[in-house]
N, C-alpha and C. Protein backbone atom coordinates (compact mmCIF):
# COMPACT_ATOMS: atom_id res chain seq x y z
N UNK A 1 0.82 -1.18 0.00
CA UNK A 1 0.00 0.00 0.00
C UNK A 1 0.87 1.25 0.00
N UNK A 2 1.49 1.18 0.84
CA UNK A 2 2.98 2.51 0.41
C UNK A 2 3.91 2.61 -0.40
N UNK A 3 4.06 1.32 -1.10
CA UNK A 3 4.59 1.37 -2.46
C UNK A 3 3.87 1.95 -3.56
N UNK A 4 2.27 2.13 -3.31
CA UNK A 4 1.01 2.45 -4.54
C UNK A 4 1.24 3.95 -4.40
N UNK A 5 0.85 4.24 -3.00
CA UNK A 5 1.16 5.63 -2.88
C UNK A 5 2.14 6.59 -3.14
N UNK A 6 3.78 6.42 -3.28
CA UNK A 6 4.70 6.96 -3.45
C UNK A 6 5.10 6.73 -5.06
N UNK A 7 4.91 5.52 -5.17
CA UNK A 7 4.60 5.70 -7.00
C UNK A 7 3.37 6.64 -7.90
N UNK A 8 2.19 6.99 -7.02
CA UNK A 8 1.20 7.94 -7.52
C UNK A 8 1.76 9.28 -7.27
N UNK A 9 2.77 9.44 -6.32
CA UNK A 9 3.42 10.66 -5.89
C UNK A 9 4.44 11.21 -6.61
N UNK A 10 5.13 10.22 -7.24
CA UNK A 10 6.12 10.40 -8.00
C UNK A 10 5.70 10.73 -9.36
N UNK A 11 4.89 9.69 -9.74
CA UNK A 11 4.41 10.27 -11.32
C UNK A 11 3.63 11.40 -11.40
N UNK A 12 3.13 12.11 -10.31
CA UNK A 12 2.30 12.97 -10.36
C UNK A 12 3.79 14.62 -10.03
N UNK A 13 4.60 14.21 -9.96
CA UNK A 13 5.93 15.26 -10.07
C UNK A 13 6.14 14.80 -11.03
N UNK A 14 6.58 13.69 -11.97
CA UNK A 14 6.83 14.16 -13.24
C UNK A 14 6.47 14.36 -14.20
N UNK A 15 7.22 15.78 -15.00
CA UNK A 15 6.29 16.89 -15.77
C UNK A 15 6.09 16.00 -16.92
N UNK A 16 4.86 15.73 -17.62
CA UNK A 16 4.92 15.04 -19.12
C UNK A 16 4.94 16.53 -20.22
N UNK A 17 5.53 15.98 -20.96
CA UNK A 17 5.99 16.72 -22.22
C UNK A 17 5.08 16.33 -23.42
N UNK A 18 4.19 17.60 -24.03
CA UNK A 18 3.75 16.97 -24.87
C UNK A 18 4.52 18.05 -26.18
N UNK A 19 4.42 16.92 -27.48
CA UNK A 19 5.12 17.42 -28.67
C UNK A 19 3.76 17.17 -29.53
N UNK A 20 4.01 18.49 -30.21
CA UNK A 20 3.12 18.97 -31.62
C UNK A 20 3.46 18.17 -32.52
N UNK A 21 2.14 17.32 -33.15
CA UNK A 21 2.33 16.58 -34.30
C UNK A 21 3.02 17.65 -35.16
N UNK A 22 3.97 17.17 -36.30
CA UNK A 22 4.70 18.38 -37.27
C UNK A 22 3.34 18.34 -38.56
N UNK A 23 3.48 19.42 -38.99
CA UNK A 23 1.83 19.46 -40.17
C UNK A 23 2.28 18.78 -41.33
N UNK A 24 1.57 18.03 -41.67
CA UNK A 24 2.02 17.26 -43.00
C UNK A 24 1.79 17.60 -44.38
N UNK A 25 2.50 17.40 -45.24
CA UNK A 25 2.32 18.06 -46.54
C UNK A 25 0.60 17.86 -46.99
N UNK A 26 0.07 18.58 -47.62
CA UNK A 26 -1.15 18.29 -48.03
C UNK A 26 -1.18 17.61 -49.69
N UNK A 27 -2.08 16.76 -49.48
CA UNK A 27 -2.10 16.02 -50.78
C UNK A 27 -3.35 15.98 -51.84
N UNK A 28 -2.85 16.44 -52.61
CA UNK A 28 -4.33 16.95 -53.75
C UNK A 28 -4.66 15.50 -53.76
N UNK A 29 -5.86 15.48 -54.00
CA UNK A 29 -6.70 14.18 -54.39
C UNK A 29 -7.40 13.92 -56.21
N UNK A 30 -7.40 13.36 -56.78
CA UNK A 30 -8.41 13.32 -57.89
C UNK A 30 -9.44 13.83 -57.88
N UNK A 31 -9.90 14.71 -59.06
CA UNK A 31 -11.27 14.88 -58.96
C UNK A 31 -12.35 14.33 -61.00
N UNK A 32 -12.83 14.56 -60.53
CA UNK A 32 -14.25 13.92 -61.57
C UNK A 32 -15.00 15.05 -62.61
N UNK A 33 -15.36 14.39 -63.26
CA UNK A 33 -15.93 15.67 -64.46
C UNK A 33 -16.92 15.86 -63.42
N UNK A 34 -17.50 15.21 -62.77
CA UNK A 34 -18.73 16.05 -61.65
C UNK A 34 -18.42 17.27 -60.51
N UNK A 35 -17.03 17.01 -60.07
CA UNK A 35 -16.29 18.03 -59.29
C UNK A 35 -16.31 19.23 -60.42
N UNK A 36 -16.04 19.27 -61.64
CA UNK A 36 -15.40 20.22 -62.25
C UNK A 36 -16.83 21.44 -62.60
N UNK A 37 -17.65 20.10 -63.19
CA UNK A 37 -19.14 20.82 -62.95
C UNK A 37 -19.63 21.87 -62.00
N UNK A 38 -19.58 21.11 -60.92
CA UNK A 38 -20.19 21.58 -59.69
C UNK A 38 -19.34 23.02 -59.68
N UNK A 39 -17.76 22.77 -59.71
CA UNK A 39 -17.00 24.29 -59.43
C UNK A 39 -17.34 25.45 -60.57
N UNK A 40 -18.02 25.25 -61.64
CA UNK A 40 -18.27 25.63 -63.14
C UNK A 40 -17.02 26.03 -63.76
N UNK A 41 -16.64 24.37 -63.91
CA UNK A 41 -15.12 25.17 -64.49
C UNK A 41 -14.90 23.93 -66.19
N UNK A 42 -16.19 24.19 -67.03
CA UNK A 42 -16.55 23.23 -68.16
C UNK A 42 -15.84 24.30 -69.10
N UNK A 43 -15.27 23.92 -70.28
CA UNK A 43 -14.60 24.29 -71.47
C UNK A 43 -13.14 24.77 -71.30
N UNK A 44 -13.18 25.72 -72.02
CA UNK A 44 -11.35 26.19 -72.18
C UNK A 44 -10.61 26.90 -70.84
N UNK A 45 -9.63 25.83 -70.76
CA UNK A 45 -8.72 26.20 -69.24
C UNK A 45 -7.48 24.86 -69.77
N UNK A 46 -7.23 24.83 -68.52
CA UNK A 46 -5.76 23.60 -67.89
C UNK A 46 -6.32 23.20 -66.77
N UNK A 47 -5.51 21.39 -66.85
CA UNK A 47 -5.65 20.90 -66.27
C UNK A 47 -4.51 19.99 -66.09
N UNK A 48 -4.09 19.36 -64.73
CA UNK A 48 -2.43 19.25 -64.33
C UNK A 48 -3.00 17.72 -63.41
N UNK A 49 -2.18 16.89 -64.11
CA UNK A 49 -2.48 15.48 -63.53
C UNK A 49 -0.58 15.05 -62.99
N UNK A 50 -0.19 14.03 -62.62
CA UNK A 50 0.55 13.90 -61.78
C UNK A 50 1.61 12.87 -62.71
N UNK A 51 0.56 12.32 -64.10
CA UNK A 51 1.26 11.99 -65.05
C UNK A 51 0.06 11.54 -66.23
N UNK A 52 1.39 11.56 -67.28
CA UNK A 52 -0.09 11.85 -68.53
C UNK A 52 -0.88 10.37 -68.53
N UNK A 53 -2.26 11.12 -69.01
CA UNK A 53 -3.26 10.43 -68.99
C UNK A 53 -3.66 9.53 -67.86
N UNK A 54 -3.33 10.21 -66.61
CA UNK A 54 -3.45 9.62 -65.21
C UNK A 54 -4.62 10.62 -64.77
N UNK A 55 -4.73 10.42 -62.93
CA UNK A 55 -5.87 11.44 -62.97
C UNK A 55 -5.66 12.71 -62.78
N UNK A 56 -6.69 13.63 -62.80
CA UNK A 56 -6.58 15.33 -63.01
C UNK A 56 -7.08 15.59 -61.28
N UNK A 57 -5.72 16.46 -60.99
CA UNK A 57 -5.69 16.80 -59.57
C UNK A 57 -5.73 18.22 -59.21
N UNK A 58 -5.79 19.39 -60.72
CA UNK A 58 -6.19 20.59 -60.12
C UNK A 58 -6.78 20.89 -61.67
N UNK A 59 -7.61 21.93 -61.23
CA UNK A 59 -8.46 22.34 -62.72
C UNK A 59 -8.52 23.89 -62.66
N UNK A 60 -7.84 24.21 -64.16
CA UNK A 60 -8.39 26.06 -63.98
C UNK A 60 -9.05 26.68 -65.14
N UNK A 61 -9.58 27.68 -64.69
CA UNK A 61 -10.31 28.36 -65.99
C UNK A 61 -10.69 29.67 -65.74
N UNK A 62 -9.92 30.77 -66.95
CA UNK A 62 -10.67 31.56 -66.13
C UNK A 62 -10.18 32.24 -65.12
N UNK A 63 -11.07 33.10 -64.09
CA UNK A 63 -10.58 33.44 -62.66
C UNK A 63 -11.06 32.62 -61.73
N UNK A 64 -10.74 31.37 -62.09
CA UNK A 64 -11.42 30.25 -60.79
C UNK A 64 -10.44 28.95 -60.95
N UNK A 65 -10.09 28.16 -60.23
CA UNK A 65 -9.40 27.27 -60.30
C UNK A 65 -10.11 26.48 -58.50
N UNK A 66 -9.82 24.66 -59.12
CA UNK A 66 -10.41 23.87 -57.77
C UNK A 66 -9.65 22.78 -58.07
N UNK A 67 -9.17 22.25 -56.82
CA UNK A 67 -8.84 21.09 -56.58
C UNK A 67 -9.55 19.98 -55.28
N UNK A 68 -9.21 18.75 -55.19
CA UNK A 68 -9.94 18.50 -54.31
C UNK A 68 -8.79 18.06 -52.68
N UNK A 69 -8.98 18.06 -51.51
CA UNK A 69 -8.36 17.87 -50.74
C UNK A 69 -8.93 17.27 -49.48
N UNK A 70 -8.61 16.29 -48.49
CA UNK A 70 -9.18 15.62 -47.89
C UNK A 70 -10.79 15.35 -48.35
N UNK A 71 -11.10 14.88 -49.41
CA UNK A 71 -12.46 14.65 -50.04
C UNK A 71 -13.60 15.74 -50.31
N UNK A 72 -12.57 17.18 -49.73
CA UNK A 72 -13.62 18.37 -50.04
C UNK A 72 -12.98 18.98 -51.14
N UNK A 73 -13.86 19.53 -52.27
CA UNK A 73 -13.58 20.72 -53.31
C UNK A 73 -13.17 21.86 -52.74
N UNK A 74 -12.09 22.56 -53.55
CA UNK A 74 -11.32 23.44 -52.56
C UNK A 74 -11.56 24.86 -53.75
N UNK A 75 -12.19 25.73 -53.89
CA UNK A 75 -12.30 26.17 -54.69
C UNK A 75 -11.21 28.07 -55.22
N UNK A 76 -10.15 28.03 -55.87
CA UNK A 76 -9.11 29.39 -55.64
C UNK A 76 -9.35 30.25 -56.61
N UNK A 77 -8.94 31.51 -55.99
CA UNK A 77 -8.85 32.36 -56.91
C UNK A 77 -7.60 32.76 -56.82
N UNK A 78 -7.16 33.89 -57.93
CA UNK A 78 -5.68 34.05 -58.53
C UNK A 78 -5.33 34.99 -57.47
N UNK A 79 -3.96 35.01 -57.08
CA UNK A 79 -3.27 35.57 -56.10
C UNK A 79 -3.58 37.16 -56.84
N UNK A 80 -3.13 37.88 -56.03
CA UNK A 80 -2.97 39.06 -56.36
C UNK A 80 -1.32 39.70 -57.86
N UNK A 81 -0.76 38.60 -57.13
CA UNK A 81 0.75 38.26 -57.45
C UNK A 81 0.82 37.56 -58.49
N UNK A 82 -0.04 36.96 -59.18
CA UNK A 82 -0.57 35.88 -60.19
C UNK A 82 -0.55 37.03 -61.88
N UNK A 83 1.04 35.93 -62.64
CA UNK A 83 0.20 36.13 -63.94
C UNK A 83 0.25 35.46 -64.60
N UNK A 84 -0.14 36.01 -66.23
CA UNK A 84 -0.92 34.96 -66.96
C UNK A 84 0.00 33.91 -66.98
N UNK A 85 -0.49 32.70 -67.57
CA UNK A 85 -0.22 31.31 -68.04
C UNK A 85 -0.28 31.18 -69.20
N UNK A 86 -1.26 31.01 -69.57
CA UNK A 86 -1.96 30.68 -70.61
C UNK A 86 -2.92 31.33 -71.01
N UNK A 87 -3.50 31.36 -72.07
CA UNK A 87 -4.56 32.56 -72.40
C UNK A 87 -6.00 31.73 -71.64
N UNK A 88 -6.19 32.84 -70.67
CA UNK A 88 -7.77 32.39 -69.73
C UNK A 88 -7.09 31.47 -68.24
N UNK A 89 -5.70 31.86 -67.74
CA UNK A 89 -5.77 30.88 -66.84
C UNK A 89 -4.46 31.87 -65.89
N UNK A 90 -4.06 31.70 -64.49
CA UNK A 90 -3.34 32.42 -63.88
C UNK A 90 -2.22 31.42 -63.46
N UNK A 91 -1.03 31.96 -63.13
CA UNK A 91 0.38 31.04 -62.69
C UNK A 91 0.25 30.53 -60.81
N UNK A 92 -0.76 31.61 -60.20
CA UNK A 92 -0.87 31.71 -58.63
C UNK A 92 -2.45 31.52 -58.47
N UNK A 93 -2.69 30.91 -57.78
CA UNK A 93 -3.59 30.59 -56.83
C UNK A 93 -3.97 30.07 -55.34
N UNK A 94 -4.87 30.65 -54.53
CA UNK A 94 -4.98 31.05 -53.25
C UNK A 94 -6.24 30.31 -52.46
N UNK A 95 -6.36 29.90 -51.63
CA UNK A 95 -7.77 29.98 -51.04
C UNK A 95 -8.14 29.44 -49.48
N UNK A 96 -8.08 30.14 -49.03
CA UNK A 96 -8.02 30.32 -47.81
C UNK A 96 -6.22 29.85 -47.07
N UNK A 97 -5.90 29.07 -46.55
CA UNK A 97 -4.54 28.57 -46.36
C UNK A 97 -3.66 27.61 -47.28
N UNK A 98 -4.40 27.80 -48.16
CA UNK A 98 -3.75 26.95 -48.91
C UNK A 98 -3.23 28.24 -50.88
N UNK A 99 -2.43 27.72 -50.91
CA UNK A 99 -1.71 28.59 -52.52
C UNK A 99 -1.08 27.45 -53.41
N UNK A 100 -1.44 27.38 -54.50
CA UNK A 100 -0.77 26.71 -55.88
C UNK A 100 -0.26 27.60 -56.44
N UNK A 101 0.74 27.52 -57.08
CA UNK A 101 1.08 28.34 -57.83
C UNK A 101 2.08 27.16 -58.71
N UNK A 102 1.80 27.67 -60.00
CA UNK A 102 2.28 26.59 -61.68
C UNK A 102 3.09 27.16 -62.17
N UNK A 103 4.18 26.25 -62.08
CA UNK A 103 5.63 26.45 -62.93
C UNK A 103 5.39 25.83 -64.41
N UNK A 104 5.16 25.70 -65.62
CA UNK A 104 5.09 26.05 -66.57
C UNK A 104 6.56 25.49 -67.41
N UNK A 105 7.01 24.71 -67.40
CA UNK A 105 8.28 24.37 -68.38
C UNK A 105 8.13 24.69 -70.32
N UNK A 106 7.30 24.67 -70.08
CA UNK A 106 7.02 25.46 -71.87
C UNK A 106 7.13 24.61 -73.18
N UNK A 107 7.72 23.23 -72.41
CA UNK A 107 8.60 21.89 -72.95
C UNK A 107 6.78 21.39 -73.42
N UNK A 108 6.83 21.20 -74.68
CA UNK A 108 5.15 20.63 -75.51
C UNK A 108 5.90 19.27 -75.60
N UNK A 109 5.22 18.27 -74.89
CA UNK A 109 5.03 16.74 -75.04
C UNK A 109 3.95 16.19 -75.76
N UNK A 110 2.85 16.97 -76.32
CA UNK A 110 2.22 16.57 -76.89
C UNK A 110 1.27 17.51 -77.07
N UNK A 111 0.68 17.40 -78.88
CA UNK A 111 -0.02 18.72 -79.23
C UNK A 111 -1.00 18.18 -79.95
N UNK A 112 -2.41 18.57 -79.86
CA UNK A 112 -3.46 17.81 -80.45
C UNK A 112 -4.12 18.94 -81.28
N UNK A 113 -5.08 19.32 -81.82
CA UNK A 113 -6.03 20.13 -82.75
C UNK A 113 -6.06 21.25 -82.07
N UNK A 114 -6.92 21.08 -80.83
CA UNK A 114 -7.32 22.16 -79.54
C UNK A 114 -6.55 22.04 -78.71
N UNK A 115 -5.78 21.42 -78.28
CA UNK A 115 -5.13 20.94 -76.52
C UNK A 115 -3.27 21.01 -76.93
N UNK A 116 -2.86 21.32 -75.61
CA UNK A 116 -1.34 20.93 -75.81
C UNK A 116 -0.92 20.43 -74.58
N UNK A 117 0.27 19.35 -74.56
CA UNK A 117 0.45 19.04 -72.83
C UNK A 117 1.98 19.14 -72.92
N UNK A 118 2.13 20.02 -71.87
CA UNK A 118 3.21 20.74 -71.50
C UNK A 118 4.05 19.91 -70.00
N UNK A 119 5.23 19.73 -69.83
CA UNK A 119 5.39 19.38 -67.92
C UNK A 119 5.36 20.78 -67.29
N UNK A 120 5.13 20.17 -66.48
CA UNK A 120 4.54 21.26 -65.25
C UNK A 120 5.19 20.96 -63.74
N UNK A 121 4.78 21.96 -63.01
CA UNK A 121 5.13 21.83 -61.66
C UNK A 121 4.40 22.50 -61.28
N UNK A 122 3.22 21.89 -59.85
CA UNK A 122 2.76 22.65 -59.12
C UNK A 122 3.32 22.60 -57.43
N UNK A 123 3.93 24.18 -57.13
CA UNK A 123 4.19 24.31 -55.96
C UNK A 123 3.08 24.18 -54.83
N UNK A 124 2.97 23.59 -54.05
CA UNK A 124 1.67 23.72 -53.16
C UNK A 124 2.28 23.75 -51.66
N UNK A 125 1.40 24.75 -50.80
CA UNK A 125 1.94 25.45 -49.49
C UNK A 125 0.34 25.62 -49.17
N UNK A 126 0.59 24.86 -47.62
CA UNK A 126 -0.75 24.97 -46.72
C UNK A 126 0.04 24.72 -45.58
N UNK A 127 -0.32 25.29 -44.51
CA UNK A 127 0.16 25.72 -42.84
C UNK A 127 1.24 25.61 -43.41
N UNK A 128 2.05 26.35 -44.02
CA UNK A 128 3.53 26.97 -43.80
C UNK A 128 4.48 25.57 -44.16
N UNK A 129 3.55 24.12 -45.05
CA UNK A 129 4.76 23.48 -45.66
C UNK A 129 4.50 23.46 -46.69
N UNK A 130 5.52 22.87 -47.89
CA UNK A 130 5.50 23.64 -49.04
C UNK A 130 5.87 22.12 -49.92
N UNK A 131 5.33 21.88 -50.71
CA UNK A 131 5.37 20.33 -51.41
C UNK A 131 5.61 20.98 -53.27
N UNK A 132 6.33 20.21 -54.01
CA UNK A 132 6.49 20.38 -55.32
C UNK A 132 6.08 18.98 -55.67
N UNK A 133 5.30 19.10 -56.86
CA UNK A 133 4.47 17.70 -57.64
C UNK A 133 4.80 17.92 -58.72
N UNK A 134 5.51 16.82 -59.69
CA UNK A 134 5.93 17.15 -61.01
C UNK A 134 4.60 16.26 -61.62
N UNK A 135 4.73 16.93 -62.76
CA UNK A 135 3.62 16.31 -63.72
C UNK A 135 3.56 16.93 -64.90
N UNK A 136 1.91 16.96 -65.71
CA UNK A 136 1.72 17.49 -66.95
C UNK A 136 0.13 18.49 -66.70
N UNK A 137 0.77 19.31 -67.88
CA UNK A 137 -0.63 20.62 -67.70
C UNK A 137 -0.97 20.09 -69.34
N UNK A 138 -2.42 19.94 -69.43
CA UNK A 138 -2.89 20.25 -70.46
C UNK A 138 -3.91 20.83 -70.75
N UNK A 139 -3.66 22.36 -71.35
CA UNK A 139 -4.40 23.04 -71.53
C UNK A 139 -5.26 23.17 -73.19
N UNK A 140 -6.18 24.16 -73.20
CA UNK A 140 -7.38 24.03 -74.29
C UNK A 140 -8.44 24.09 -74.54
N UNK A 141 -9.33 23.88 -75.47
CA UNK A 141 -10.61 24.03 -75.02
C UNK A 141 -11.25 22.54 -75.57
């Protein structure tokens, strides 16, 4: 019984330490011609998949751009700091804590009637970490 007690005494002096999970990179998810709908982002823009003819993980058009993230549509608009890309589309995008912004290699891997697919890089930064995704943009109408 005085062994229970002086061991409740003791652990109760020592200080526990707690450590902050570190924030983890955020990871775009796929989205669906129904996501793209819903954001109204149908006809001429870009769109940046992670490799060609794989799936499409951010969509722009326009002054609107969406991707999807933990299973919600995330919907951005162009930074202030944002310029053009492409004709109808911005290099920066913002929305709430989270920013994309598209590096653009200019390098054409493939060119169709309407469409061209270019490699790409999208920088992506949410709570202050910062992830690079190589892939392909193909833009068009």
């Amino acid at each position: 019984m005085r062994y229970r007690l002086t061991l409740r005494i003791v652990a109760a002096l020592i200080p526990t330490v707690t450590v902050a999970a570190a924030p983890r990179p955020v990871v775009l998810e796929a989205t669906t011609m129904a996501d793209w709908r819903s954001a109204k982002l149908d006809g001429t823009g870009c769109y940046w998949s992670p490799r060609r003819g794989g799936p499409i993980h951010f969509v722009a058009a326009g002054n609107t751009a969406m991707t999807k993230v933990g299973g919600r549509i995330i919907i951005l608009k162009p930074r202030r700091d944002a310029k053009p890309l492409f004709p109808f589309i911005h290099d920066a995008w913002r929305a709430d804590d989270l920013t994309i912004r598209v590096v653009d290699t200019a390098r054409i891997r493939a060119m169709g009637y309407e469409t061209v697919t270019t490699d790409a890089v999208l920088i992506v930064t949410r709570r202050n970490v910062t992830i690079r995704l190589r892939g392909s943009m193909i833009c068009g109408s």
